[in-house]
N, C-alpha and C. Protein backbone atom coordinates (compact mmCIF):
# COMPACT_ATOMS: atom_id res chain seq x y z
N UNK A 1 -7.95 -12.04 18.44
CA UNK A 1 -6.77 -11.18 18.45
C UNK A 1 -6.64 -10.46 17.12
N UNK A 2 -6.52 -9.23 16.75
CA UNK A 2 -6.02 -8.21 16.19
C UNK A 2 -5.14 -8.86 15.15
N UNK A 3 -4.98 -8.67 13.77
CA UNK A 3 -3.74 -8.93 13.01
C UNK A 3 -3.58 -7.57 12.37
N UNK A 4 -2.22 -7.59 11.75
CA UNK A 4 -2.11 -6.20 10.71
C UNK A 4 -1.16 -7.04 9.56
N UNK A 5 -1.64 -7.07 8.98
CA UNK A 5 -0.39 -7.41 7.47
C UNK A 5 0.00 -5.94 6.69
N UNK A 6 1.72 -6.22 7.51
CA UNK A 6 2.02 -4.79 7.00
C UNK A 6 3.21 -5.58 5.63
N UNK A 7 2.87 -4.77 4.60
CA UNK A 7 3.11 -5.09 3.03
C UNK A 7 4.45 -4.13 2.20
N UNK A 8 5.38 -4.08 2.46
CA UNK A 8 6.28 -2.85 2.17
C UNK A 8 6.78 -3.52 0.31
N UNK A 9 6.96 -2.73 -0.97
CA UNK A 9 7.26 -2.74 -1.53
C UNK A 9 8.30 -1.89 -2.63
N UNK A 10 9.30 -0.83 -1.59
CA UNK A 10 10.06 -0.28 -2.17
C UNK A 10 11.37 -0.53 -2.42
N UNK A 11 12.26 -0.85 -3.40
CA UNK A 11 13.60 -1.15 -3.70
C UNK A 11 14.85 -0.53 -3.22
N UNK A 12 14.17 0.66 -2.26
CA UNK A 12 15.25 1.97 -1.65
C UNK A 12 15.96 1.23 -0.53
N UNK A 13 15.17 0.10 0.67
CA UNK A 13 15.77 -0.18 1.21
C UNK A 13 15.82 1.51 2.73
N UNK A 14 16.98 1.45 3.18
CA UNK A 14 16.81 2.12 4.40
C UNK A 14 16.38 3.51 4.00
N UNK A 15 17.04 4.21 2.50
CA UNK A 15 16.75 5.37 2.08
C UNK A 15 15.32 5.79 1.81
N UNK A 16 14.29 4.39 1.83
CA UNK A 16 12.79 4.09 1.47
C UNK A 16 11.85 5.47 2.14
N UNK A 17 11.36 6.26 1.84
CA UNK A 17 10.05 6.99 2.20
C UNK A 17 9.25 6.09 2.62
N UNK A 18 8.83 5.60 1.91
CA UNK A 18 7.32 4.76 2.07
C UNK A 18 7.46 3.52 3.34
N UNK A 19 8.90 3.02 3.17
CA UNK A 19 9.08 2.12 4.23
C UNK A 19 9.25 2.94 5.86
N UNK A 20 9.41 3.70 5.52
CA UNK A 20 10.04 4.53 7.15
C UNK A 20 8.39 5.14 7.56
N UNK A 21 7.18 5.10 6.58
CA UNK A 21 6.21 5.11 6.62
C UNK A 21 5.49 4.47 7.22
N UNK A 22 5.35 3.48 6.44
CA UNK A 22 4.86 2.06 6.97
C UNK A 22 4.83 1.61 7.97
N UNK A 23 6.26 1.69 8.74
CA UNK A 23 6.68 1.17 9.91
C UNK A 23 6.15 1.94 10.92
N UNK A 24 6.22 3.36 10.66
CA UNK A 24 5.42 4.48 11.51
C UNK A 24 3.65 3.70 12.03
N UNK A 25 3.35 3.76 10.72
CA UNK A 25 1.54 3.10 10.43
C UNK A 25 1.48 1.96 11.67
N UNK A 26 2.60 0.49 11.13
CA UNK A 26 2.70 -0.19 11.93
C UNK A 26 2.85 -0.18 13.70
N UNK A 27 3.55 1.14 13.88
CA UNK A 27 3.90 1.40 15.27
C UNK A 27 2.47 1.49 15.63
N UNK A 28 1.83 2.69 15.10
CA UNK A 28 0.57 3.25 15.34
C UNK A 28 -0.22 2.13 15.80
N UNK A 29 -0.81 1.07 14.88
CA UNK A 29 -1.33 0.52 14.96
C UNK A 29 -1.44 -0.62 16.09
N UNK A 30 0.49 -1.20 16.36
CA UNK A 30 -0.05 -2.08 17.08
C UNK A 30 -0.59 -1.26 18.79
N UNK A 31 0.33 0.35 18.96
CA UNK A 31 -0.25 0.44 20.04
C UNK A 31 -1.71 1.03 20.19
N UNK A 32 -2.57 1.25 19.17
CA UNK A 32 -4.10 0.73 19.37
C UNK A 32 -4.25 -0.30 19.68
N UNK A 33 -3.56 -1.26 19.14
CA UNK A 33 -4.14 -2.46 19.42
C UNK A 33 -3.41 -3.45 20.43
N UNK A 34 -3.12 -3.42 21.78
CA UNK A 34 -2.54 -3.99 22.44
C UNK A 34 -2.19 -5.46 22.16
N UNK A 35 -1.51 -6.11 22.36
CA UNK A 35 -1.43 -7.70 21.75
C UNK A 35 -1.86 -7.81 20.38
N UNK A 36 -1.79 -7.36 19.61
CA UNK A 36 -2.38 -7.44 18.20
C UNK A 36 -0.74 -7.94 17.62
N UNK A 37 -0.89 -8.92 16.31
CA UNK A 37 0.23 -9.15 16.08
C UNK A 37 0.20 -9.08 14.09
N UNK A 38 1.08 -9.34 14.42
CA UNK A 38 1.77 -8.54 12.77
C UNK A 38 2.65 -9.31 11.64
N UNK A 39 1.75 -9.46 10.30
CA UNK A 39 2.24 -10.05 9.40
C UNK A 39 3.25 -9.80 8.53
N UNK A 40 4.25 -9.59 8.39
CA UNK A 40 5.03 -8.68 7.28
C UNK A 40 5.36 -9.44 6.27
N UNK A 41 4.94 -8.75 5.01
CA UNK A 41 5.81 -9.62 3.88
C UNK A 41 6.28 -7.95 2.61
N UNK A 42 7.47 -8.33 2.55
CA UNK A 42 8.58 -7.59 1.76
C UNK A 42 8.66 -8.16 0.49
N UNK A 43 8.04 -7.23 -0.36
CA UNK A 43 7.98 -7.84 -2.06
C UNK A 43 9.12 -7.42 -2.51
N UNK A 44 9.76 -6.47 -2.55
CA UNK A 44 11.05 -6.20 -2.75
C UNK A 44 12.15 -6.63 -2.74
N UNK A 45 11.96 -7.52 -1.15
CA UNK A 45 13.07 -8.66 -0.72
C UNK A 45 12.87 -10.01 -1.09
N UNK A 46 11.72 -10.31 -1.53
CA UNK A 46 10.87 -11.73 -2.02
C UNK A 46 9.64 -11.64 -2.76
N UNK A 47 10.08 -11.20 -4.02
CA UNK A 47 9.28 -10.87 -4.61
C UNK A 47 8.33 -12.14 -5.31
N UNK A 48 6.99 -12.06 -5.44
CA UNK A 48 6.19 -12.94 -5.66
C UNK A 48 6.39 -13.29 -6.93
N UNK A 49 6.01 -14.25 -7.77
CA UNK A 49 5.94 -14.66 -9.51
C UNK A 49 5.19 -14.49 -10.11
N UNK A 50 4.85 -14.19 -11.28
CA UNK A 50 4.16 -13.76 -12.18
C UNK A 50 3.41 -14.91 -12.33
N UNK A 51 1.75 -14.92 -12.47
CA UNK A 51 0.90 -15.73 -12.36
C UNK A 51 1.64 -16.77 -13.97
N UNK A 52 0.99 -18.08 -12.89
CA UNK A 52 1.68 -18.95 -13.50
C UNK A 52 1.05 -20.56 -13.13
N UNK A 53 0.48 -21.15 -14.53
CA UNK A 53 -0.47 -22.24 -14.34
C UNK A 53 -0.04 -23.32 -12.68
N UNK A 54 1.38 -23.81 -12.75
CA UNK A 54 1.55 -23.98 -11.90
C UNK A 54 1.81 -23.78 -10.35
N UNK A 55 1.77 -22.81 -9.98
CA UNK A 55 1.69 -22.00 -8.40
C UNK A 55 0.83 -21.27 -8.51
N UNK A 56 -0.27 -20.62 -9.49
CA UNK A 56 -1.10 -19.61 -9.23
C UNK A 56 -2.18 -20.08 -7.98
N UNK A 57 -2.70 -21.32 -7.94
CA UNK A 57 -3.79 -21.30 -6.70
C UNK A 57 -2.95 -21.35 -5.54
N UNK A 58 -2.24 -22.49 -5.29
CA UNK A 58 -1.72 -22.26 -4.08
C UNK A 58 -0.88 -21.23 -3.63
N UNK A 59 -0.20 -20.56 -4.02
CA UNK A 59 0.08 -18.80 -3.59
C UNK A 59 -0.95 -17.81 -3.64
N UNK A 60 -2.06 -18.27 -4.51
CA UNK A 60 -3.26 -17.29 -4.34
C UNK A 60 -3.81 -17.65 -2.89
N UNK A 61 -4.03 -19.00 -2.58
CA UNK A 61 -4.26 -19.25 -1.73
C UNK A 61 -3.98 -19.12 -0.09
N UNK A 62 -2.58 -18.95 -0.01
CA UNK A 62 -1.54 -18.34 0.83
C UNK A 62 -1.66 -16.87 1.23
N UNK A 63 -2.06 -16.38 -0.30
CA UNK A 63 -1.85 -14.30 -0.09
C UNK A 63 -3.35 -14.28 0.17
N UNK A 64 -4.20 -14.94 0.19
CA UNK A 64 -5.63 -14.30 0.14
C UNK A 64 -5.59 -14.45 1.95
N UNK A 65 -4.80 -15.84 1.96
CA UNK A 65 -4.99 -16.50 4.03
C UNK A 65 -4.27 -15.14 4.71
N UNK A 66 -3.39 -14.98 4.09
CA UNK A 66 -3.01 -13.68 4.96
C UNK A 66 -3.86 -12.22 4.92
N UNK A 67 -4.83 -12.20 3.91
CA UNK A 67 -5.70 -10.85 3.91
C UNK A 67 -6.55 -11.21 4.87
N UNK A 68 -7.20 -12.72 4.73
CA UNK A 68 -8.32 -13.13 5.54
C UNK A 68 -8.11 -13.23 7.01
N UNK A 69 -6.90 -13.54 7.29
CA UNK A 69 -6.67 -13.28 8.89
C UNK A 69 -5.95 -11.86 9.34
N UNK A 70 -6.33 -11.24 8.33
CA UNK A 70 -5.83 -9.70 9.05
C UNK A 70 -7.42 -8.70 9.11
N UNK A 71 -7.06 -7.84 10.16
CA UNK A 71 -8.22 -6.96 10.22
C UNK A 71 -7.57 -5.56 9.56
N UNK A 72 -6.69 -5.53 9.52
CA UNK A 72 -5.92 -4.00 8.81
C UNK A 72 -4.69 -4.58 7.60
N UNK A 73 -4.69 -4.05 6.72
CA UNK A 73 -3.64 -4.06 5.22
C UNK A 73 -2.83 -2.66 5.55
N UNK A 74 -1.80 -2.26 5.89
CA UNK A 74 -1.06 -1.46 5.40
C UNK A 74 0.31 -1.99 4.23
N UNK A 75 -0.30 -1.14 2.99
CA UNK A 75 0.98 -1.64 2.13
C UNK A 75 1.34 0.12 1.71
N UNK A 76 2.89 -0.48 1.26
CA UNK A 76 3.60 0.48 0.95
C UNK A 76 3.99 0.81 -0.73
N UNK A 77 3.14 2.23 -1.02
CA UNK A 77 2.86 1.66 -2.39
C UNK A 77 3.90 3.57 -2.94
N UNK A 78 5.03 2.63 -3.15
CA UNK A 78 5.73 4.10 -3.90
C UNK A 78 5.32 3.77 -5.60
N UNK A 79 5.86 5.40 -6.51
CA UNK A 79 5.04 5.52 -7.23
C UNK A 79 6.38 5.35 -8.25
N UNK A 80 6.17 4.39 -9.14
CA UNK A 80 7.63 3.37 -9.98
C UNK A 80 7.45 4.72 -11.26
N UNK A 81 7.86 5.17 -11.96
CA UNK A 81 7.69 4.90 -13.49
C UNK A 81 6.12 5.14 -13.79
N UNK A 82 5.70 6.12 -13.09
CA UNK A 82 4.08 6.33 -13.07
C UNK A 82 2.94 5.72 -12.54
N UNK A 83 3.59 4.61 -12.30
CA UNK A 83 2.37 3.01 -11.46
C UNK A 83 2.87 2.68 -10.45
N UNK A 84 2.02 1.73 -9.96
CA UNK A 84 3.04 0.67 -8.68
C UNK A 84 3.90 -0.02 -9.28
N UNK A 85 4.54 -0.68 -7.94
CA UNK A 85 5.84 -1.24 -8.37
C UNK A 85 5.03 -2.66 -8.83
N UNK A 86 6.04 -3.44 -10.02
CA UNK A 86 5.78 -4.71 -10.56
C UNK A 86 5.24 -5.50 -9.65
N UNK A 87 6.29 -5.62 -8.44
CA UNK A 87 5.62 -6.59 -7.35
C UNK A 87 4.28 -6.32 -6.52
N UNK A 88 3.81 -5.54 -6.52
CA UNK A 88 2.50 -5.09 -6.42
C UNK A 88 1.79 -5.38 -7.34
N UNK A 89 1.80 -5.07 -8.35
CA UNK A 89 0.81 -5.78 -9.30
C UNK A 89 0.63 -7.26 -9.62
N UNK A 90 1.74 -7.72 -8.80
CA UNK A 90 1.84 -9.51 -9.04
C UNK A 90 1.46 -9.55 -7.81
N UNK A 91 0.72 -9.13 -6.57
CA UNK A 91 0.25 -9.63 -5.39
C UNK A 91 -0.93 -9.08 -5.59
N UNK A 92 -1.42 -7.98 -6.64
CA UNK A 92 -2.64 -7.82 -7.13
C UNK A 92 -2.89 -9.19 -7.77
N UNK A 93 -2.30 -9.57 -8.68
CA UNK A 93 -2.78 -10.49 -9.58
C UNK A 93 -3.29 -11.85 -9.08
N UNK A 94 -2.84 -12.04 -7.90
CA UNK A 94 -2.57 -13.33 -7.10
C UNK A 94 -3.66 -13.71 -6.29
N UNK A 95 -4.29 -12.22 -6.05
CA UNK A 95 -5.09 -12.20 -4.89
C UNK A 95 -6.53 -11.99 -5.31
N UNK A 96 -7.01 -11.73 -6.56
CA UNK A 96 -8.14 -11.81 -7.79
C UNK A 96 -8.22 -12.84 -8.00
N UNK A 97 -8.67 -13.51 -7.59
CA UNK A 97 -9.14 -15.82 -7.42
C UNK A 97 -10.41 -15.82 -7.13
N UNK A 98 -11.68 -16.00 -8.46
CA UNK A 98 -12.23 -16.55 -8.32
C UNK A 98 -12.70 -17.78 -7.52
N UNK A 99 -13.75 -17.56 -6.46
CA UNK A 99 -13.64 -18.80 -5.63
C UNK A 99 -13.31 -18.12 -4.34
N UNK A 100 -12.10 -17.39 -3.94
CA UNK A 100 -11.03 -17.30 -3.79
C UNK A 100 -11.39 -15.84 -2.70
N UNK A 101 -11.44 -14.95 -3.17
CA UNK A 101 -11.52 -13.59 -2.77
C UNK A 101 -12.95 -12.83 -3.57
N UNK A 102 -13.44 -13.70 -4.90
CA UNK A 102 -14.71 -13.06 -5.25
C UNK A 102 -15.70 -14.22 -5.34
N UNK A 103 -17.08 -14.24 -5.50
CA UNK A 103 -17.84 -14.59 -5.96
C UNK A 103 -18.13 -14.80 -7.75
N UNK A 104 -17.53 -16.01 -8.17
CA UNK A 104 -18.03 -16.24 -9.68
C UNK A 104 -19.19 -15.98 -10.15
N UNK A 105 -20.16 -16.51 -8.95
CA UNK A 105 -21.58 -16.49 -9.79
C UNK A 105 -22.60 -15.12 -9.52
N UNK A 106 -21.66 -14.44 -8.68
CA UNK A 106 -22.85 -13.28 -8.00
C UNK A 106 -21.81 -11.76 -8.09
N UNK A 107 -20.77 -12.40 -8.39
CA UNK A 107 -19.43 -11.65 -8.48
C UNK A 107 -19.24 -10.57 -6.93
N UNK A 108 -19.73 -11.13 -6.20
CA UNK A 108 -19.55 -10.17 -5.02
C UNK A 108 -18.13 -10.24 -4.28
N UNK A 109 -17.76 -9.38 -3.99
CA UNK A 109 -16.15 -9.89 -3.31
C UNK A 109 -16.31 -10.49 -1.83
N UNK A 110 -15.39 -11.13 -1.13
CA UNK A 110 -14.83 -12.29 0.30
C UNK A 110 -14.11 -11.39 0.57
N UNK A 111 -13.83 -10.63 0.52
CA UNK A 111 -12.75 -9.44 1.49
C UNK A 111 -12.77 -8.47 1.78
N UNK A 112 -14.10 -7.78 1.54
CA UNK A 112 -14.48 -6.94 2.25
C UNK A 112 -14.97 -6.51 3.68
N UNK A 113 -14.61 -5.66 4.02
CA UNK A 113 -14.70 -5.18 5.78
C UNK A 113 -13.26 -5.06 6.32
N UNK A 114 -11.98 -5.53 5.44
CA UNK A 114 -10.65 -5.45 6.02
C UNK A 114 -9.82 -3.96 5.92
N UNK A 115 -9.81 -3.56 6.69
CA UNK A 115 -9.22 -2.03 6.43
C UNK A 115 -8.07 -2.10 5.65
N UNK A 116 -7.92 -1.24 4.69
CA UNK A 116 -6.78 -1.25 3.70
C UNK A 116 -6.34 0.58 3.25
N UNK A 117 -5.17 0.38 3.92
CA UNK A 117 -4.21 1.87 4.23
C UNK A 117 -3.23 1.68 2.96
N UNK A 118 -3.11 2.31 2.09
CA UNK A 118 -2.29 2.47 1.10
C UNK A 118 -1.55 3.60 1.40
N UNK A 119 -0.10 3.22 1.79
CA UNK A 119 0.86 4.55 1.96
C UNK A 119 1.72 5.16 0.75
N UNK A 120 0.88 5.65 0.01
CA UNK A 120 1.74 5.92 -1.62
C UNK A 120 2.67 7.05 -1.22
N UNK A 121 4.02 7.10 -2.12
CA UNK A 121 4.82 8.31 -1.87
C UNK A 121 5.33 8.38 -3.77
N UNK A 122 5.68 9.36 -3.34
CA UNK A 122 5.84 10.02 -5.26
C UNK A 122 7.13 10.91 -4.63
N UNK A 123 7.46 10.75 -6.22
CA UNK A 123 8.98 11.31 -6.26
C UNK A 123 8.97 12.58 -6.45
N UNK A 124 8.30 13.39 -7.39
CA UNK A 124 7.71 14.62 -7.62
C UNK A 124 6.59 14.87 -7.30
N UNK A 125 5.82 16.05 -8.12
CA UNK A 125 4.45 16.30 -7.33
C UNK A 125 3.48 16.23 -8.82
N UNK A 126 2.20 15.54 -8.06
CA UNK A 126 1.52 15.26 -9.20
C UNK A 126 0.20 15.88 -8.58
N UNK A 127 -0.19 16.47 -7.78
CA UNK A 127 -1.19 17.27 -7.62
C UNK A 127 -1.54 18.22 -9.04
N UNK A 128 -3.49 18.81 -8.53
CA UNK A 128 -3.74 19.63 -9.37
C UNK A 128 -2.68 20.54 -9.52
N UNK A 129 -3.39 21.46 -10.94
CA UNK A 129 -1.83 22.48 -11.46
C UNK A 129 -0.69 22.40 -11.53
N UNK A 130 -0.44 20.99 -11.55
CA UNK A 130 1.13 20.28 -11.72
C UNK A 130 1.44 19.89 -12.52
N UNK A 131 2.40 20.35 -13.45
CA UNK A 131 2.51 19.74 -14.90
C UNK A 131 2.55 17.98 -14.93
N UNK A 132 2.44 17.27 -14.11
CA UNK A 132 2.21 16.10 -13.88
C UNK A 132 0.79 15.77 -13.45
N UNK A 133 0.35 16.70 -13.32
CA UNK A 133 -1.36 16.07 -12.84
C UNK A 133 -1.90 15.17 -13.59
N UNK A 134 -2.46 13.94 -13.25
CA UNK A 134 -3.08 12.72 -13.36
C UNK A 134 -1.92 12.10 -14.36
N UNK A 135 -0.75 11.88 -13.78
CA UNK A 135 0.57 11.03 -14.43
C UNK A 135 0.34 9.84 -13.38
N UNK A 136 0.13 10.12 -12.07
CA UNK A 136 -0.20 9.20 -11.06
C UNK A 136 -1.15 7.88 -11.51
N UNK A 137 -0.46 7.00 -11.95
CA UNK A 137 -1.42 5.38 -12.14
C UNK A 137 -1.55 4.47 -11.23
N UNK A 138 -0.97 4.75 -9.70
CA UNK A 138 -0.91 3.59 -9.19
C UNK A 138 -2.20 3.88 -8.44
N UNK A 139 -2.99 4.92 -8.10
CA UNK A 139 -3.63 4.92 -7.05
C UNK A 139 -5.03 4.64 -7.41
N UNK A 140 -5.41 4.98 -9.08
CA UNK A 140 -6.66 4.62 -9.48
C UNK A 140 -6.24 3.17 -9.73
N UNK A 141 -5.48 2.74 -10.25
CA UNK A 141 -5.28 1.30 -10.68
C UNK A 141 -5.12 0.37 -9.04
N UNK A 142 -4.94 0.89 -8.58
CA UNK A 142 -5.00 0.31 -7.17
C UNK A 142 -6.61 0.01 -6.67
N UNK A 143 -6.70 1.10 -6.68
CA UNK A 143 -8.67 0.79 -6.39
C UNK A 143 -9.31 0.30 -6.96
N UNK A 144 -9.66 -0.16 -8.55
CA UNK A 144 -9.86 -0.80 -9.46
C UNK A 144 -9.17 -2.16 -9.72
N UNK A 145 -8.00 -2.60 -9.41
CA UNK A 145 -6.87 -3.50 -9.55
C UNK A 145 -7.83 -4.56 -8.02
N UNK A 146 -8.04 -3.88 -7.06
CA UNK A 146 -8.64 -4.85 -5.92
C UNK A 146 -10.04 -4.96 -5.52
N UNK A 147 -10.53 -4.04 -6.76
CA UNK A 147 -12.49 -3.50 -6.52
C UNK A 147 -13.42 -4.95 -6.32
N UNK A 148 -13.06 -6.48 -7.59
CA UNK A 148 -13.67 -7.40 -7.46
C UNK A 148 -13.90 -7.95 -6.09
N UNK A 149 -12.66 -8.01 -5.29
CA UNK A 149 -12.15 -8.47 -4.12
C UNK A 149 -12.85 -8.25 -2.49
N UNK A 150 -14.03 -6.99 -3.28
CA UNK A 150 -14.58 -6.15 -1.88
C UNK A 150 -13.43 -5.08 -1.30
N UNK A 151 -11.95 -5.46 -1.38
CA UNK A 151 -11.00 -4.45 -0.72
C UNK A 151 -11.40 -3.17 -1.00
N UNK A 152 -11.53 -2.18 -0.44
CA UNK A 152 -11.25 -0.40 -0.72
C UNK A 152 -10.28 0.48 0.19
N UNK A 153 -9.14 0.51 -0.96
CA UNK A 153 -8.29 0.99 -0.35
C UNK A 153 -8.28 2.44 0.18
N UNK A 154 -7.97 2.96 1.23
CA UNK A 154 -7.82 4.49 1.73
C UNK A 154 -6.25 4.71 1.30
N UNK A 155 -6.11 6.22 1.13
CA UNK A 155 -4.35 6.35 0.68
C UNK A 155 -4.14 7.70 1.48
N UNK A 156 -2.59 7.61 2.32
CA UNK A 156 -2.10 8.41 2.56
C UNK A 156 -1.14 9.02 1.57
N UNK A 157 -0.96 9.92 1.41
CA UNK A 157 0.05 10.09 0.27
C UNK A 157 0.87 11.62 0.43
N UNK A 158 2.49 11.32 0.39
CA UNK A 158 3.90 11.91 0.40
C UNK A 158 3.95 12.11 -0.76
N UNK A 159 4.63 13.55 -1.67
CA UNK A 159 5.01 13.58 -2.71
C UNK A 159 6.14 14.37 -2.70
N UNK A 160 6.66 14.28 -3.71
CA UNK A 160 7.83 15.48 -3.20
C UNK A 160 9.56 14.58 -3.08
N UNK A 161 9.39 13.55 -2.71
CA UNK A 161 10.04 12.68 -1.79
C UNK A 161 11.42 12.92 -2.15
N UNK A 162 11.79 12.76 -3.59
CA UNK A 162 12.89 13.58 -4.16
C UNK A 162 13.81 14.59 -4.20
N UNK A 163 12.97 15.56 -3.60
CA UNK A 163 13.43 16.64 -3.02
C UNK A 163 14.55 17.36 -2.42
N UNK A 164 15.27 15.83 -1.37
CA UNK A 164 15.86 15.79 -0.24
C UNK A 164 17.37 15.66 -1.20
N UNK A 165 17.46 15.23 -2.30
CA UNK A 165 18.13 14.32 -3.02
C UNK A 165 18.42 14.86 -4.34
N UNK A 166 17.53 15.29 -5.17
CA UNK A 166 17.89 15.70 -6.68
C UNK A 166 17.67 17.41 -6.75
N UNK A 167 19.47 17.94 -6.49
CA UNK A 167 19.48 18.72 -6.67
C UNK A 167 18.22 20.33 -7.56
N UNK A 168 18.01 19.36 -8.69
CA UNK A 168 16.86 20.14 -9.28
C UNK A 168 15.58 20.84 -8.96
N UNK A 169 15.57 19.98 -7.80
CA UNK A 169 14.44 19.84 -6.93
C UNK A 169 14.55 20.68 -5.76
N UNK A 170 15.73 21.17 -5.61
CA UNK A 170 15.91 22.39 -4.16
C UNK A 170 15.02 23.07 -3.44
N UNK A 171 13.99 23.80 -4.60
CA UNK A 171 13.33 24.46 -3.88
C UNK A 171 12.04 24.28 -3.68
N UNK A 172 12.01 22.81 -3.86
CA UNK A 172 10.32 22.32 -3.49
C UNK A 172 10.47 21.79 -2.08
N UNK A 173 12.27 21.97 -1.22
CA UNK A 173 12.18 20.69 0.10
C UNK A 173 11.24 21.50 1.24
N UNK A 174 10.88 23.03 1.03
CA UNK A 174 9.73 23.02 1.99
C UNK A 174 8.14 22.35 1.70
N UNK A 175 8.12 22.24 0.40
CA UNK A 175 6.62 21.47 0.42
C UNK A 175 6.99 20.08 0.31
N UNK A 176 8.15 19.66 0.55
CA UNK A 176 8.26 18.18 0.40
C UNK A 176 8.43 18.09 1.47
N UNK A 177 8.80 18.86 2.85
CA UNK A 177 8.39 18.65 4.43
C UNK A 177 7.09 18.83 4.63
N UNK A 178 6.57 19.65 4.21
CA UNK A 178 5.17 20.21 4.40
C UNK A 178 4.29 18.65 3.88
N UNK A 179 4.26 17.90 3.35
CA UNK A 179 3.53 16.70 2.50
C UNK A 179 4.39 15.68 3.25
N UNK A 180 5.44 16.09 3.99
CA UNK A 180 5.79 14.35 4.94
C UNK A 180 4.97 14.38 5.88
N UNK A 181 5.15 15.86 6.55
CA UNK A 181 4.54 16.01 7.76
C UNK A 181 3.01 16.13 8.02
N UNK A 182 2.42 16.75 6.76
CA UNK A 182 0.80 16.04 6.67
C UNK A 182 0.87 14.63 6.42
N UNK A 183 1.89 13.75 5.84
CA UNK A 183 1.40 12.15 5.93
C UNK A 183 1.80 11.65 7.55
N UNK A 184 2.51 12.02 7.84
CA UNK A 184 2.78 11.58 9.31
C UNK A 184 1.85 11.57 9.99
N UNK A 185 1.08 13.07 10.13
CA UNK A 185 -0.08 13.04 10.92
C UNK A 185 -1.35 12.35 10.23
N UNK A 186 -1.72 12.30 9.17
CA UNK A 186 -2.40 11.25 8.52
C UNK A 186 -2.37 9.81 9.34
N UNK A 187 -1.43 9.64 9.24
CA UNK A 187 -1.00 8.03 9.89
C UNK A 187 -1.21 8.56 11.03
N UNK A 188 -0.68 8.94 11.80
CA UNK A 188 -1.05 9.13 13.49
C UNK A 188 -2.44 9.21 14.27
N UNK A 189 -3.35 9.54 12.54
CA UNK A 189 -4.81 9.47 13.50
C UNK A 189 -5.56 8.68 12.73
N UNK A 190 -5.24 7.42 11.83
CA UNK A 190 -5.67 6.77 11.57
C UNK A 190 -6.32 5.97 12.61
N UNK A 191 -5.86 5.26 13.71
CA UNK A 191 -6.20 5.02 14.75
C UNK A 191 -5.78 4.97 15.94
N UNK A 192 -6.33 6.60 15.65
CA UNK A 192 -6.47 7.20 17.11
C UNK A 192 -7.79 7.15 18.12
N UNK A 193 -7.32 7.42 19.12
CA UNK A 193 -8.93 6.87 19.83
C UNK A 193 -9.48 7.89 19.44
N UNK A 194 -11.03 7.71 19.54
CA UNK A 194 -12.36 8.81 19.23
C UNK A 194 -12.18 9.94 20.49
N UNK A 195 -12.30 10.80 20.32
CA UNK A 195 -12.70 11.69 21.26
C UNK A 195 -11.48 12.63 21.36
């Protein structure tokens, strides 16, 4: 049977981009996958601990069981203060276990082959010719942050998201529809049937 561990980490709550995302991804997915069932864990709402001599294996152990029995990762990765959010980087940290998710002696990663959908959303726009171009840290540090692991993450990515909301921003809300509505369809044919 099919698993999906869908991973949401934004603090917005219902106002969330990335979560109203996610859930989209999730829809998608389970109806590819008929009976397929679904892991959710909310870092936002339960956020994990900062590696720590005492709980680091057995919660490593826990977050790696849930990568290992999923065939798809969708996490929800909005863009904090230039990076991912803290709690993302502490379920990065958790899930880098020697033993664990890599190979010590050959360093090869245990988790590779699991599809991994990164739904990043940004508050402004950090594309080329953007006075923000390459301000974006979460998405290289993301791919690098899980590279030991075998994971390779794919990213859909919303920018703009702000738009709707900070006055300043008025006259970017047609390319901040224009960049929902290419992530929407992004997600919609992630898995879609062939043909």
């Amino acid at each position: 049977m099919s698993n999906l561990l869908h991973i949401d980490s934004s603090v917005q709550g219902d106002r969330s981009v990335s979560r109203r995302l996610t859930a989209r991804a999730a829809e998608r997915w389970l109806a590819a996958h008929p009976g397929g069932t679904v892991t959710y864990r909310d870092l936002a709402a339960d956020p994990l601990p900062h590696l720590d001599p005492a709980t680091s294996t057995s919660l490593s152990e826990a977050l790696i069981g849930e990568i290992t029995a999923a065939d798809t990762i969708v996490l929800g990765l909005p863009l904090y203060n230039f990076g991912p959010p803290s709690t993302v980087k502490a379920w990065v940290d958790h899930i880098v276990t020697a033993g664990l998710s890599f190979d010590p002696a050959t360093g090869a990663g245990l988790l590779g082959g699991t599809d991994f959908v990164a739904v990043e959303t940004r508050g402004g726009g950090y594309g080329p010719g953007t006075p923000r171009e390459g301000w974006d840290h979460a998405q290289t540090w993301l791919t690098h942050g899980v590279s030991l692991t075998g994971l390779q993450p794919r990213f859909v990515v919303v920018e703009l998201t702000m738009a709707e909301v900070n006055p300043a921003m008025a006259e970017l809300k047609p390319l901040a529809a224009q960049s929902l509505a290419d992530g929407e369809a992004q997600i919609d044919a992630l898995w879609a049937p062939a043909g």
